[in-house]
Every structure is written in C-alpha cells, then in structure tokens.
C-alpha atoms as a PDB file:
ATOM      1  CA  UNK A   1      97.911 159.361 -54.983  1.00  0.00           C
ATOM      2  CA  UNK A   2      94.076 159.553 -55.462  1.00  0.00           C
ATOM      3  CA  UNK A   3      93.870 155.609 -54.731  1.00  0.00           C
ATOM      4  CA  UNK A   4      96.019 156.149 -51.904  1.00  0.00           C
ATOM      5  CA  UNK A   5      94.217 158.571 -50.288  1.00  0.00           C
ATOM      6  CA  UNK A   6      90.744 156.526 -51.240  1.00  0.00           C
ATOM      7  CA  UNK A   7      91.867 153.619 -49.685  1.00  0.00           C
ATOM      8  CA  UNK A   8      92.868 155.228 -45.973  1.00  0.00           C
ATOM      9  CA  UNK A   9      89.601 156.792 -46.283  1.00  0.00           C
ATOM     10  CA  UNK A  10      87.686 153.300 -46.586  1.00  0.00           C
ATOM     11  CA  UNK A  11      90.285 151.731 -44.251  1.00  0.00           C
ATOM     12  CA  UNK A  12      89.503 154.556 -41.768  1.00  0.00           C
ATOM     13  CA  UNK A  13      85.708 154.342 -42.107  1.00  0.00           C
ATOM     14  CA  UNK A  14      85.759 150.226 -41.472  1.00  0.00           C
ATOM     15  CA  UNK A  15      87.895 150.952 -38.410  1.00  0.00           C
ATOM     16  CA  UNK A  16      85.607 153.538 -37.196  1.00  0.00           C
ATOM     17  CA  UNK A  17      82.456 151.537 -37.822  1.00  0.00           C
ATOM     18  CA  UNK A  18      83.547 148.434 -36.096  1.00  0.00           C
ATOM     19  CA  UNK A  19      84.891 150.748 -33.381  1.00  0.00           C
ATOM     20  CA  UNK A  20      81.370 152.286 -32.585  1.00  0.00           C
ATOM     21  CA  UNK A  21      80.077 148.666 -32.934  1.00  0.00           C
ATOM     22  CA  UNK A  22      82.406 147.550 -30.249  1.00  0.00           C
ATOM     23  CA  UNK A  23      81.835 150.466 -28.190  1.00  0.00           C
ATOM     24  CA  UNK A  24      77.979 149.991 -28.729  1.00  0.00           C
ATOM     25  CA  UNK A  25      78.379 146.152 -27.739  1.00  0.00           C
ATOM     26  CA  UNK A  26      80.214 147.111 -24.350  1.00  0.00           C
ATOM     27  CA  UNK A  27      79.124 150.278 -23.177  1.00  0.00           C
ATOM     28  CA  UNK A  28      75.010 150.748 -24.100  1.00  0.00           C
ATOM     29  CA  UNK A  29      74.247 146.698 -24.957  1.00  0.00           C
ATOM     30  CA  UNK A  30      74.371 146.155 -21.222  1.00  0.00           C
ATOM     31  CA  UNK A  31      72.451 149.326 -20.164  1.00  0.00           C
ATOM     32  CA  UNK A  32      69.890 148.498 -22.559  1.00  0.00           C
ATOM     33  CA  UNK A  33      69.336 145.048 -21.437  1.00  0.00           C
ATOM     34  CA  UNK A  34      68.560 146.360 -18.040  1.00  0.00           C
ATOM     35  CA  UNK A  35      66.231 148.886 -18.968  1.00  0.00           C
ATOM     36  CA  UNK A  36      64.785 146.071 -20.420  1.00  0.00           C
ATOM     37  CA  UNK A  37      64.881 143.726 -17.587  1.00  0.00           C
ATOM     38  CA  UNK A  38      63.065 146.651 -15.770  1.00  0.00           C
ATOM     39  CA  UNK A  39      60.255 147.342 -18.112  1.00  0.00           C
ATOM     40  CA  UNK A  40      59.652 144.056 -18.454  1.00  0.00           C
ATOM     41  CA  UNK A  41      59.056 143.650 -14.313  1.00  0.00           C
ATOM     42  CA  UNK A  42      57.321 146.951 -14.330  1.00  0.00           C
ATOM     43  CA  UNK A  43      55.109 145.124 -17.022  1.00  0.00           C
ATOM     44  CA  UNK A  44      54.746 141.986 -15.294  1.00  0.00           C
ATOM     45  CA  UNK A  45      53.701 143.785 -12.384  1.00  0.00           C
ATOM     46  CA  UNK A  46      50.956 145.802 -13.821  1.00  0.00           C
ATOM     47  CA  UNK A  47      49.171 142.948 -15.610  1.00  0.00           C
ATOM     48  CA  UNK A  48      46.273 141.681 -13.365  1.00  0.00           C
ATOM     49  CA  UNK A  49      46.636 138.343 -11.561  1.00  0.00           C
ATOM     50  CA  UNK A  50      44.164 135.813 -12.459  1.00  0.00           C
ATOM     51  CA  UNK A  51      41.481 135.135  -9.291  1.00  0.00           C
ATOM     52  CA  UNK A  52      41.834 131.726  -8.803  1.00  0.00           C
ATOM     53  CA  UNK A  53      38.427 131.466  -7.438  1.00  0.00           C
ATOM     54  CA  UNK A  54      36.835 132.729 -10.877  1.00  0.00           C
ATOM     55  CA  UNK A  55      36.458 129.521 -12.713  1.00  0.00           C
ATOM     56  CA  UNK A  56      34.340 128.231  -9.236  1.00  0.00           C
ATOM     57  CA  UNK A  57      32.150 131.608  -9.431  1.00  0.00           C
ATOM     58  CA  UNK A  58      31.302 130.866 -12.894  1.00  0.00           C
ATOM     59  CA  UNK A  59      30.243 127.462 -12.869  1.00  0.00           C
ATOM     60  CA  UNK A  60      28.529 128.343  -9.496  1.00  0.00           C
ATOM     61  CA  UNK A  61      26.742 131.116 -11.818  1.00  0.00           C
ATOM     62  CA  UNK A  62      25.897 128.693 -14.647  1.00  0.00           C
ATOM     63  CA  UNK A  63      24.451 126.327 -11.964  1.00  0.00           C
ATOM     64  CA  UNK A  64      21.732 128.990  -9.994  1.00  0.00           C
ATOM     65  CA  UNK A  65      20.899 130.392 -13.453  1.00  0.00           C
ATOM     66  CA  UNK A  66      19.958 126.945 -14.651  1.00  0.00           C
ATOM     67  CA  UNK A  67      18.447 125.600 -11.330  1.00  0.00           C
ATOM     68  CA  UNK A  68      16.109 129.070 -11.461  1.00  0.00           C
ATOM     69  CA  UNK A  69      15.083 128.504 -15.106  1.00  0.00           C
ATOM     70  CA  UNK A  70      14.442 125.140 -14.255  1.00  0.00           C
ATOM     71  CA  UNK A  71      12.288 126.258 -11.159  1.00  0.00           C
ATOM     72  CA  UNK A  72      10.839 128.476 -13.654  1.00  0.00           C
ATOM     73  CA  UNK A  73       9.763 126.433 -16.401  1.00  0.00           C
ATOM     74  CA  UNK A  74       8.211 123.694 -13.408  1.00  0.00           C
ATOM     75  CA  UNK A  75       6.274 126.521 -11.525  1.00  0.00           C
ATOM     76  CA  UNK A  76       4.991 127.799 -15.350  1.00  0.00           C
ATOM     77  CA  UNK A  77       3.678 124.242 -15.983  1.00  0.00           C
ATOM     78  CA  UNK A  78       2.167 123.744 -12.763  1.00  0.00           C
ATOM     79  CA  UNK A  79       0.421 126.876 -13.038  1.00  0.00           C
ATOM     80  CA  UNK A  80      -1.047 126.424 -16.130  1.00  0.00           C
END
C-alpha cells in the first residue's frame, strides 16, 4: 500500500510540474518577451546617437593644433 501511495505521489508531482511548465510556457513566456521587447526599445532609445559630424571635428582639431604648433615652432626660429 506504501508503494502505492508513493508512486501517485511522484506521478502527481511530474504531472503538476510539467503542468506549471506548460502553463509558464503559454501564459507568462509571452508577457515576458514583451516586457522585453519594451526594455530593450526603451534602451535603444536612451543610448546617445553617434554625431556623424564628429570624426570631421576631430581631424579638423588635429589639423589647427598642428598647423599652430607648426606656426609656432617657425615664428620661434625666426625670432631667435
């Protein structure tokens, strides 16, 4: 009887477990995914977008700060 009884207990359990499994899979999977979806736009949203026109600003940077060194050194020499 002890068997018995032992045996509908683990057959209950693995009917329960894949039951919340199931229930998990088609009633909160979904609604998770979409809170994902969100929080991942919300994300994408927030993040800064690049300024295309910074790459141009820095090599225009690099160029007057090496022009004025070079004006620099020339007007050091010349004045020596």
């Amino acid at each position: 009887m002890a068997e018995v009884t032992q045996r509908a207990k683990e057959t209950q359990i693995q009917v329960m477990q894949e039951t919340a499994q199931e229930l998990f899979k088609k009633e909160f999977h979904p609604l998770v995914n979409q809170v994902i979806a969100r929080l991942e736009h919300l994300a994408r949203l927030a993040q800064p977008r690049p300024n295309p026109w910074m790459p141009r600003l820095t090599h225009g940077a690099a160029f007057v700060t090496g022009a004025a060194l070079t004006w620099l050194v020339v007007v050091m020499i010349w004045v020596r």
